[in-house]
C-alpha atoms as a PDB file:
ATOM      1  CA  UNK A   1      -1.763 -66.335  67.158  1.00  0.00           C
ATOM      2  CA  UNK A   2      -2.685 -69.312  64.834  1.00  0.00           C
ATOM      3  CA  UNK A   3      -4.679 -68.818  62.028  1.00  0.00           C
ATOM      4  CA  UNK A   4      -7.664 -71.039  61.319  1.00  0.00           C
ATOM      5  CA  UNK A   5      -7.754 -71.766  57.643  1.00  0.00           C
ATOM      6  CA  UNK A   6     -10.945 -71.040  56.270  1.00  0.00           C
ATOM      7  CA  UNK A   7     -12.641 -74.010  54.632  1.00  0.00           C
ATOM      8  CA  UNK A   8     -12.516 -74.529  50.601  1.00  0.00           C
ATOM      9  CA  UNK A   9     -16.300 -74.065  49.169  1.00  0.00           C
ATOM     10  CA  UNK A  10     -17.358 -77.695  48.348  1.00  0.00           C
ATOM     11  CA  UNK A  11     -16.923 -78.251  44.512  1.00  0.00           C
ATOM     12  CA  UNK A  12     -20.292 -79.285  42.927  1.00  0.00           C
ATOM     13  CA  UNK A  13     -20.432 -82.557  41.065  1.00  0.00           C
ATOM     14  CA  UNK A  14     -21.833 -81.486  37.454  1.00  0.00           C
ATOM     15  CA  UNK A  15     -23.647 -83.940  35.309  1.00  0.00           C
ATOM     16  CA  UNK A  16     -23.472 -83.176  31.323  1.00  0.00           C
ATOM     17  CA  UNK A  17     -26.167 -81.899  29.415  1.00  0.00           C
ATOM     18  CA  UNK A  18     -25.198 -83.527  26.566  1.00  0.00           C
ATOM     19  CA  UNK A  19     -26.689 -80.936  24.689  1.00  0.00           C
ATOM     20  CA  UNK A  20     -24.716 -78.782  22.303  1.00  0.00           C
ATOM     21  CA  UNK A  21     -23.299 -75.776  23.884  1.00  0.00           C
ATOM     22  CA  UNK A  22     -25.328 -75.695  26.781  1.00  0.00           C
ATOM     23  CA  UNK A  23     -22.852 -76.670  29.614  1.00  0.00           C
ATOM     24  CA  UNK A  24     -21.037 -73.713  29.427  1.00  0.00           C
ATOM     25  CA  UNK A  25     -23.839 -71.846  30.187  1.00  0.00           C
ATOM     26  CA  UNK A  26     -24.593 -73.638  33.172  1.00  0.00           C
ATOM     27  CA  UNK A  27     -21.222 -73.904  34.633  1.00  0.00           C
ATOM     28  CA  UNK A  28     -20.764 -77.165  33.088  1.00  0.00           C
ATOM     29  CA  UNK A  29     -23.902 -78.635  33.548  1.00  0.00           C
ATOM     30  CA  UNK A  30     -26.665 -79.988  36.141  1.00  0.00           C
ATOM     31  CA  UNK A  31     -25.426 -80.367  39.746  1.00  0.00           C
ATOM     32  CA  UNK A  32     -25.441 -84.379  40.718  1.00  0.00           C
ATOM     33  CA  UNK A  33     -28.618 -85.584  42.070  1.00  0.00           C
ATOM     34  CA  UNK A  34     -30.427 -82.268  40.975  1.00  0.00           C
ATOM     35  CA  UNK A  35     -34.070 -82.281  39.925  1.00  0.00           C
ATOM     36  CA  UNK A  36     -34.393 -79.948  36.569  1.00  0.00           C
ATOM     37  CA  UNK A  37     -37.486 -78.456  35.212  1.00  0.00           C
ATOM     38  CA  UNK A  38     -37.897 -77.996  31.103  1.00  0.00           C
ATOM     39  CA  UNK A  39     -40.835 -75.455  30.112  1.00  0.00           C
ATOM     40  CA  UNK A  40     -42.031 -75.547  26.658  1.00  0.00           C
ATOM     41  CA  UNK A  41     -45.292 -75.386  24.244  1.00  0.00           C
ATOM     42  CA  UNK A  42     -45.592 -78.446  21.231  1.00  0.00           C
ATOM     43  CA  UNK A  43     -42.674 -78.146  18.688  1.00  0.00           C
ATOM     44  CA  UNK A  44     -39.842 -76.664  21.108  1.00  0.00           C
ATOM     45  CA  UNK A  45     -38.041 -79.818  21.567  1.00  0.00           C
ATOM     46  CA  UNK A  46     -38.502 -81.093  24.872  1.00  0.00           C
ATOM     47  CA  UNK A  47     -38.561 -85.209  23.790  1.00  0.00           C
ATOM     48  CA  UNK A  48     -35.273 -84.079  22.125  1.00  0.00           C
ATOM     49  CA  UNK A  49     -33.957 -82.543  24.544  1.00  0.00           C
ATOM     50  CA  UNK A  50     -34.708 -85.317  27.302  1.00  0.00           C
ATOM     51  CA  UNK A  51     -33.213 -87.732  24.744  1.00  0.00           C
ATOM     52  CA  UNK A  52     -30.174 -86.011  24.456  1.00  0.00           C
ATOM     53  CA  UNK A  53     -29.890 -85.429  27.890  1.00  0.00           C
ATOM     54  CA  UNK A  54     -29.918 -89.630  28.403  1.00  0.00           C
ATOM     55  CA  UNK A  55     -27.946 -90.247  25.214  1.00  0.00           C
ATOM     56  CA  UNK A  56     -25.144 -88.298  27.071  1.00  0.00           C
ATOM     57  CA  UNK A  57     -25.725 -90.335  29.960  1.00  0.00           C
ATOM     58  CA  UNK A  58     -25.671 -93.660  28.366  1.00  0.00           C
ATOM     59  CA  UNK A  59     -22.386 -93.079  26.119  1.00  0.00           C
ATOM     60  CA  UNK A  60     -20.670 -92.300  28.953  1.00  0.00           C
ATOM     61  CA  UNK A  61     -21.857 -95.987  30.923  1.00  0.00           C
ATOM     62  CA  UNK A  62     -24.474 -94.586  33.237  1.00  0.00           C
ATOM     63  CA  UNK A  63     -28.083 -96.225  32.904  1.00  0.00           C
ATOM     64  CA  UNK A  64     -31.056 -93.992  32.140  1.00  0.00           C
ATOM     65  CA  UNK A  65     -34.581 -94.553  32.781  1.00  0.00           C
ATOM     66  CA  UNK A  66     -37.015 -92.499  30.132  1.00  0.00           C
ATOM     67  CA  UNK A  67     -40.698 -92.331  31.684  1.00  0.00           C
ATOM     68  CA  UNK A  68     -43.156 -91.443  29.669  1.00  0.00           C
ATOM     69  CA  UNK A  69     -47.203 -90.716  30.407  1.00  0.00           C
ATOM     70  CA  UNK A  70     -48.032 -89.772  26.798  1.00  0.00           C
ATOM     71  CA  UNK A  71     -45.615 -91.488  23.839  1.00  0.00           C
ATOM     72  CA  UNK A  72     -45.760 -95.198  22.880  1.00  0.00           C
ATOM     73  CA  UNK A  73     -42.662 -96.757  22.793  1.00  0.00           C
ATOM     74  CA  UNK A  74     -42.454 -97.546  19.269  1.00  0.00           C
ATOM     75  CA  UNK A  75     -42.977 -93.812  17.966  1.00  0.00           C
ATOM     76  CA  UNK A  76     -40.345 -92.949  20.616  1.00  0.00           C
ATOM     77  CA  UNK A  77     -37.765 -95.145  19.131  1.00  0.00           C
ATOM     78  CA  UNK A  78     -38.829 -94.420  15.912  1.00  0.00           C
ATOM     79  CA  UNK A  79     -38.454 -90.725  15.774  1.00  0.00           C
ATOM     80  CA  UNK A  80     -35.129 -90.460  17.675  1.00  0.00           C
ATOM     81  CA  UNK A  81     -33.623 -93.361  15.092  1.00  0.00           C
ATOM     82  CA  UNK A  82     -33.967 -89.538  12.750  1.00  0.00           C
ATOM     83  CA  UNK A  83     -31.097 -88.238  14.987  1.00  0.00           C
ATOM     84  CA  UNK A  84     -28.947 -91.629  14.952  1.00  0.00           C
ATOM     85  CA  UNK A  85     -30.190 -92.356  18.567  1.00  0.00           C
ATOM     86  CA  UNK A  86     -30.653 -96.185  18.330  1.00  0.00           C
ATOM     87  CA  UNK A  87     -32.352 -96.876  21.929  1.00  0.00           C
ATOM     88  CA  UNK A  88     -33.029-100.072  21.434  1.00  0.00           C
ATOM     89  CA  UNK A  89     -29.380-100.875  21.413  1.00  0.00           C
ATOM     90  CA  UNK A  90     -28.460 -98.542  24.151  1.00  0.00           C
ATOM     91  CA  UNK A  91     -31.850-100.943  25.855  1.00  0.00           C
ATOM     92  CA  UNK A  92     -29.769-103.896  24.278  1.00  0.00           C
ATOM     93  CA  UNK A  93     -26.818-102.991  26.573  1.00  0.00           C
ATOM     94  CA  UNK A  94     -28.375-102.272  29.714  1.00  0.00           C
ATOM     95  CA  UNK A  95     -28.092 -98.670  29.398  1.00  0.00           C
ATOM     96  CA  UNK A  96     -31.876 -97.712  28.411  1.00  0.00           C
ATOM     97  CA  UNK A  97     -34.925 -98.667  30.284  1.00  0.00           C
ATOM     98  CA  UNK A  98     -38.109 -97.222  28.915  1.00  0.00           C
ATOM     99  CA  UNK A  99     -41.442 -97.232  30.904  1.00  0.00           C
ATOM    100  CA  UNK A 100     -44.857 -96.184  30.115  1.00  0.00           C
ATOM    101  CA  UNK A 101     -46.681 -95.141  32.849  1.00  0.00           C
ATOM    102  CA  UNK A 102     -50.369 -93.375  34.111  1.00  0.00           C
ATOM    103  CA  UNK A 103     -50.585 -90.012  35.896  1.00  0.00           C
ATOM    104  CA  UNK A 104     -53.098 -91.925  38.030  1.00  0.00           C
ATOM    105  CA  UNK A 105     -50.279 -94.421  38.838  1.00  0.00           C
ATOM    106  CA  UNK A 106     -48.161 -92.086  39.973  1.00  0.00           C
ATOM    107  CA  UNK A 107     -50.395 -90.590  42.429  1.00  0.00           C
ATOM    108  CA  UNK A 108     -51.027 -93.666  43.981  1.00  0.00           C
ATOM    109  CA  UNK A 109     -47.155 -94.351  44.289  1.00  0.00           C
ATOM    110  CA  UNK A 110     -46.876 -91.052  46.238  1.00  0.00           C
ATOM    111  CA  UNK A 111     -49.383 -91.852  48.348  1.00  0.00           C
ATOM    112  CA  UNK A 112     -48.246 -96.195  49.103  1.00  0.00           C
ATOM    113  CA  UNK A 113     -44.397 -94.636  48.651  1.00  0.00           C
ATOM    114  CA  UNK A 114     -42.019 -96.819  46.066  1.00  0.00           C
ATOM    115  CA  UNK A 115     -43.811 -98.304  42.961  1.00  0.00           C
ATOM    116  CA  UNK A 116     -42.257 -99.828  40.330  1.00  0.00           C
ATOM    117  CA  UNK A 117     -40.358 -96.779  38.795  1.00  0.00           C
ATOM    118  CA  UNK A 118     -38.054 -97.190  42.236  1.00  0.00           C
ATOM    119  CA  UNK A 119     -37.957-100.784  41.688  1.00  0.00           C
ATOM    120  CA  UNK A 120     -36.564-100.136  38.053  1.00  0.00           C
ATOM    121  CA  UNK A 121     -34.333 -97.477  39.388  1.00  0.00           C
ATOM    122  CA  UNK A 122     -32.710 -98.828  42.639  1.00  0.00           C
ATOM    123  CA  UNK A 123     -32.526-102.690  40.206  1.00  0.00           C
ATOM    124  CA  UNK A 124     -30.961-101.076  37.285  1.00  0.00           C
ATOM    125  CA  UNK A 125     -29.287 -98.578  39.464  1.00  0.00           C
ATOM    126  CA  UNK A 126     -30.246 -95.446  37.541  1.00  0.00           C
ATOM    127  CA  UNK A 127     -28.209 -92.511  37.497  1.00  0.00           C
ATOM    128  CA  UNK A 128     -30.606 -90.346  34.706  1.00  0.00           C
ATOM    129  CA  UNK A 129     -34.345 -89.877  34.628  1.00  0.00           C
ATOM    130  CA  UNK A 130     -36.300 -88.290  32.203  1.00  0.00           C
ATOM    131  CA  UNK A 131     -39.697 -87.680  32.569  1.00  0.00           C
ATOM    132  CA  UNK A 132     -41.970 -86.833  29.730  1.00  0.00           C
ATOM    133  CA  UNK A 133     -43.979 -84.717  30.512  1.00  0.00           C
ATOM    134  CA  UNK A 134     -45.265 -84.069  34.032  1.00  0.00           C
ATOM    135  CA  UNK A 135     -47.994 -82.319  32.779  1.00  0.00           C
ATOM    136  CA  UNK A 136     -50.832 -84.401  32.903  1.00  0.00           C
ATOM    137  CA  UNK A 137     -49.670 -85.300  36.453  1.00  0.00           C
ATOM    138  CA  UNK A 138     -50.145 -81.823  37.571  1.00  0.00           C
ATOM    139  CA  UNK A 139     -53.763 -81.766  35.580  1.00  0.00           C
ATOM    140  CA  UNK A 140     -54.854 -84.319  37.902  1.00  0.00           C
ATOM    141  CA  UNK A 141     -54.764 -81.648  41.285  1.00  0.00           C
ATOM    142  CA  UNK A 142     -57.737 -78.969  40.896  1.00  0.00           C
ATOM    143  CA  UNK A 143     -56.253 -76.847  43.972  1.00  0.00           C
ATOM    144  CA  UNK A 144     -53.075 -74.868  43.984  1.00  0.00           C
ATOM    145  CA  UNK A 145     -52.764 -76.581  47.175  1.00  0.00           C
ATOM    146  CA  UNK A 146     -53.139 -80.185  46.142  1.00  0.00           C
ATOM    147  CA  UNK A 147     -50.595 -79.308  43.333  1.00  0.00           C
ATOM    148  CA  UNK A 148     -48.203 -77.963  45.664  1.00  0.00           C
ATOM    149  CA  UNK A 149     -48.291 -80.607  48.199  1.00  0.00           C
ATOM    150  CA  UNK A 150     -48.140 -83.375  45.688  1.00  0.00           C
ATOM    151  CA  UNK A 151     -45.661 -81.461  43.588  1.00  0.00           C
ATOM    152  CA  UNK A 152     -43.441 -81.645  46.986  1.00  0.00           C
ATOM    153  CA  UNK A 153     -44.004 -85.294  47.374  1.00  0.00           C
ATOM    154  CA  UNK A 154     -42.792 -85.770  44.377  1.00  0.00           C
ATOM    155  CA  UNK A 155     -39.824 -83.930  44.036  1.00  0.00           C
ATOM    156  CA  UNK A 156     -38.847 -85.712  47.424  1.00  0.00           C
ATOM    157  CA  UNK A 157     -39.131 -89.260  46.202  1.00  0.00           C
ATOM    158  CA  UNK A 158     -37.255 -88.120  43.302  1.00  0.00           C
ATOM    159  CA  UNK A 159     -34.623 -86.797  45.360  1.00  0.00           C
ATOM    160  CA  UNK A 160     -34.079 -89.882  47.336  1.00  0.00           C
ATOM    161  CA  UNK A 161     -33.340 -91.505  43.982  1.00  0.00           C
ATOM    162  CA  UNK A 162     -30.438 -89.787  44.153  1.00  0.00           C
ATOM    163  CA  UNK A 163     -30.527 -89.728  40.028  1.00  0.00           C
ATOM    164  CA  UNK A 164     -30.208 -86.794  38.075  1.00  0.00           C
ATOM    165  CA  UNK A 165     -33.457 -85.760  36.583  1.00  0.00           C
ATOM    166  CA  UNK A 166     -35.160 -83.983  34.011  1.00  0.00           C
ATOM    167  CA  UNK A 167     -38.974 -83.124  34.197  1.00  0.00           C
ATOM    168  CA  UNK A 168     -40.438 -81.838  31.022  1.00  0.00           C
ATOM    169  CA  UNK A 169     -43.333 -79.485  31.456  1.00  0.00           C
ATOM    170  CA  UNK A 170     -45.983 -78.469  28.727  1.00  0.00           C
ATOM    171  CA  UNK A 171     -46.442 -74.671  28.883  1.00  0.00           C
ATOM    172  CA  UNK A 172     -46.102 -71.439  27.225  1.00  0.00           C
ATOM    173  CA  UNK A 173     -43.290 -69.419  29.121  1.00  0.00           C
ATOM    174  CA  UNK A 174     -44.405 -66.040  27.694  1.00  0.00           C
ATOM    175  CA  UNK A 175     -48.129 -66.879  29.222  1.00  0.00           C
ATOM    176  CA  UNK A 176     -47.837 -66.359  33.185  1.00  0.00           C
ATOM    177  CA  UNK A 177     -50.004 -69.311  33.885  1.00  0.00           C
ATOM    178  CA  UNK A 178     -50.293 -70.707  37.882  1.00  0.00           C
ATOM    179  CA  UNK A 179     -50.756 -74.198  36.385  1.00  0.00           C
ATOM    180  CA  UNK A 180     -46.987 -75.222  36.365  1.00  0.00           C
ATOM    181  CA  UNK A 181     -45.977 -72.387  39.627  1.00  0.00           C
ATOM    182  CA  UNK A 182     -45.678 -75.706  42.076  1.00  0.00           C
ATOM    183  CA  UNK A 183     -43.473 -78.081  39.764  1.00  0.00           C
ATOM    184  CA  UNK A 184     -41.391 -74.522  39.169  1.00  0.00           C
ATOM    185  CA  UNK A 185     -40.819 -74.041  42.888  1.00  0.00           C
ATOM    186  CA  UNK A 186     -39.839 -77.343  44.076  1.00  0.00           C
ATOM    187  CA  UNK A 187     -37.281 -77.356  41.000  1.00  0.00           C
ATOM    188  CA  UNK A 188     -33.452 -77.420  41.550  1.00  0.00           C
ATOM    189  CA  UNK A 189     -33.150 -75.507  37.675  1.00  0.00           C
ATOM    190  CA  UNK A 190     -35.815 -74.129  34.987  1.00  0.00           C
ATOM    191  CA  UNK A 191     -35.156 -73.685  31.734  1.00  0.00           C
ATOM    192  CA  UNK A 192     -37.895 -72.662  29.174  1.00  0.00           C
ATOM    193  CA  UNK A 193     -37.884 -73.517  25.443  1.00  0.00           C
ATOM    194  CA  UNK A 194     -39.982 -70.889  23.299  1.00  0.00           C
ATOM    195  CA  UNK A 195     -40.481 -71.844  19.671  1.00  0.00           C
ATOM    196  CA  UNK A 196     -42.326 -68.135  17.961  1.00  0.00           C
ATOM    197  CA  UNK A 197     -43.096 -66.667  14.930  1.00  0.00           C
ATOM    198  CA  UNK A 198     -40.652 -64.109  13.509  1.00  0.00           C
ATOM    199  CA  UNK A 199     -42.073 -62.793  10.611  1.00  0.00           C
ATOM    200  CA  UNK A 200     -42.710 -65.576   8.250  1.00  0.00           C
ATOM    201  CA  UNK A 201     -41.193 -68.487  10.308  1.00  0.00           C
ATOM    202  CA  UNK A 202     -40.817 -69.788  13.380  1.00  0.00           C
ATOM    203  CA  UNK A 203     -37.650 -70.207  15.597  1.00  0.00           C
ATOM    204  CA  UNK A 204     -36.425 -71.255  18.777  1.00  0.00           C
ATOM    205  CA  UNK A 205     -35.220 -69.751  21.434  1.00  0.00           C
ATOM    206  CA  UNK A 206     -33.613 -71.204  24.894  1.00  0.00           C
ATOM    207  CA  UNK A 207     -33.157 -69.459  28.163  1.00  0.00           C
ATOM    208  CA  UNK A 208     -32.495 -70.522  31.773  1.00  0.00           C
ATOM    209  CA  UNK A 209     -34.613 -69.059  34.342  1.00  0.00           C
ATOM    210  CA  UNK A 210     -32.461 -70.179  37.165  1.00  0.00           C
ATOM    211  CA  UNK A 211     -30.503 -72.805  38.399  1.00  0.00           C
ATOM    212  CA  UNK A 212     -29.670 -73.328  42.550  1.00  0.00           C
ATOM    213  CA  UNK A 213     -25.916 -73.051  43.059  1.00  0.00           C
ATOM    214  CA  UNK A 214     -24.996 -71.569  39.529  1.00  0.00           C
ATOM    215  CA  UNK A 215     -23.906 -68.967  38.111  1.00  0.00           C
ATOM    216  CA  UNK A 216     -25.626 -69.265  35.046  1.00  0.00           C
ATOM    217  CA  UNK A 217     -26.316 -67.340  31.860  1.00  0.00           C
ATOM    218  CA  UNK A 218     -29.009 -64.638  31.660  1.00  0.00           C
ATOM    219  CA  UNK A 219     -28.970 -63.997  28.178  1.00  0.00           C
ATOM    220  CA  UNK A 220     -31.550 -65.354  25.721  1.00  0.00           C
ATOM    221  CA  UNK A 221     -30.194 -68.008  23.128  1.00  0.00           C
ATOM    222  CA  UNK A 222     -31.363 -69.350  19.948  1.00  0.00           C
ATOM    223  CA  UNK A 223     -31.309 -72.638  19.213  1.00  0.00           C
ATOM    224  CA  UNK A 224     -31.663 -75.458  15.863  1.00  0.00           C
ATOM    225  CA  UNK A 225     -32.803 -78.787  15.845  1.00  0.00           C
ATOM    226  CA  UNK A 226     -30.488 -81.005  13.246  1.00  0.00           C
ATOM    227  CA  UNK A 227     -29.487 -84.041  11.919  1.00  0.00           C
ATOM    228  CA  UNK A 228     -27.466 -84.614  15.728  1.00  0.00           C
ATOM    229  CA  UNK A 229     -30.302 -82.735  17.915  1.00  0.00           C
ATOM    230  CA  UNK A 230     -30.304 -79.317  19.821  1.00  0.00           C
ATOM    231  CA  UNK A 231     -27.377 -77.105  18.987  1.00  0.00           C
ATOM    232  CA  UNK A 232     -27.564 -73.313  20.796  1.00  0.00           C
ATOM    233  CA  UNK A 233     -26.142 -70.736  19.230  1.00  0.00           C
ATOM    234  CA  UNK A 234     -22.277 -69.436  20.170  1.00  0.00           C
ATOM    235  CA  UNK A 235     -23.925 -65.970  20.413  1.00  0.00           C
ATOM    236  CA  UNK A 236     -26.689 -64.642  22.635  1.00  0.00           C
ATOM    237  CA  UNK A 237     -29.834 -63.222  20.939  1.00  0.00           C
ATOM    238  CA  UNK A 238     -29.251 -59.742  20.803  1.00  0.00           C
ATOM    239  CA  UNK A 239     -32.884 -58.707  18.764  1.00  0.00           C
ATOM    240  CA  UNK A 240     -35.762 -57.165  20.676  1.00  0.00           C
ATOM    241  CA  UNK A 241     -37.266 -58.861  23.897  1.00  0.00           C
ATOM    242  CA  UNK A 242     -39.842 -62.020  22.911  1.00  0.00           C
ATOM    243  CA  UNK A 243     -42.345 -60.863  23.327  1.00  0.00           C
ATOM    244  CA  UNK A 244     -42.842 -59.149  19.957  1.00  0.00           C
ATOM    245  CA  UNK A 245     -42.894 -62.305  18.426  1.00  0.00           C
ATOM    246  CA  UNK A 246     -45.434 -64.370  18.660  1.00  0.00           C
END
């Protein structure tokens, strides 16, 4: 009798966090072509993060497209220069395209298909997005409905990209709000940013909610923002759960 030989489980293309740490937590980082979902209030680091995530990108050759709804390019460049990020020479290079766009724009290029953020990204041939921050996007959909559905859109246009992307979200993880629940389940990965008050300061933590097709950490991490960006902790937090801080 001949054996059939059972098929080897197809080995998932990671794409670096560039983030310090992280990757081992997430099996070495985001799968190829994956759309990735960061949840945080003001002061957790999401811009940072984003950066960092492109800066990875970038040093390794790949071009990187930062889209942004709220920041002006100038105060962009400006406060990443505090880290050593110098985007306009990445931009210099090739490697850095940065694009200020509407909400309002983007619904309309859901609903005629393309726009110019494909243009930039199948002319530059993009392989990272990061877009900062989806949430005035969302703001523009009064029905759960509306959000889902264009959520969905969306996520699909970004998919046939076939970039890796980042979406950063303004929220508070510790509130259960339904106002990001459509961007959250279209999402390849979620990972939520807290920044709370222990005590007399404040500190940040880092956690992954989930990730499709990883094994990933559960635990709770805290994290620093330096003179290089986000650095997570070797250790897990081990205090009490969040939400006693505050």
């Amino acid at each position: 009798m001949i054996k059939q030989k059972k098929d080897k489980p197809l080995q998932i293309k990671r794409v670096p966090t560039g983030v310090s740490r992280l990757d081992p937590l997430i099996e070495g980082g985001f799968e190829n072509g994956s759309t990735n979902l960061l949840i945080g209030s003001s002061g957790t680091g999401k811009s940072i993060f984003a950066t960092q995530f492109l800066k990875a990108g970038m040093d390794n050759g790949e071009k990187c497209l930062y889209v942004t709804f709220e920041e002006r390019k100038k105060e962009v460049y400006a406060n990443m220069l505090e880290f050593g990020w110098n985007l306009e020479e990445y931009e210099k290079k090739g490697l850095f395209t940065f694009l200020e766009y509407t909400p309002e724009k983007v619904k309309v290029m859901l609903e005629e298909g393309g726009g110019s953020i494909e243009t930039v990204v199948v002319k530059n041939k993009i392989a990272r997005i990061a877009i900062d921050s989806i949430t005035s996007f969302e703001l523009l959909f009064e029905k759960e409905l509306e959000k889902r559905e264009a959520a969905l859109s969306l996520f699909k246009m970004i998919s046939a990209w076939g970039c890796t992307t980042l979406l950063t979200y303004e929220g508070d993880p510790l509130k259960e709000s339904l106002n990001h629940k459509a961007m959250e389940f279209h999402s390849d990965s979620i990972i939520l940013l807290y920044y709370l008050r222990n005590k007399t300061k404040r500190e940040r933590y880092l956690e992954v909610l989930k990730m499709r097709g990883t094994k990933h950490a559960e635990n709770i991490y805290k994290f620093a923002i330096g003179k290089n960006g986000i650095v997570i902790d070797n250790k897990p937090y081990e205090g009490k759960s969040l939400g006693h801080l505050y």
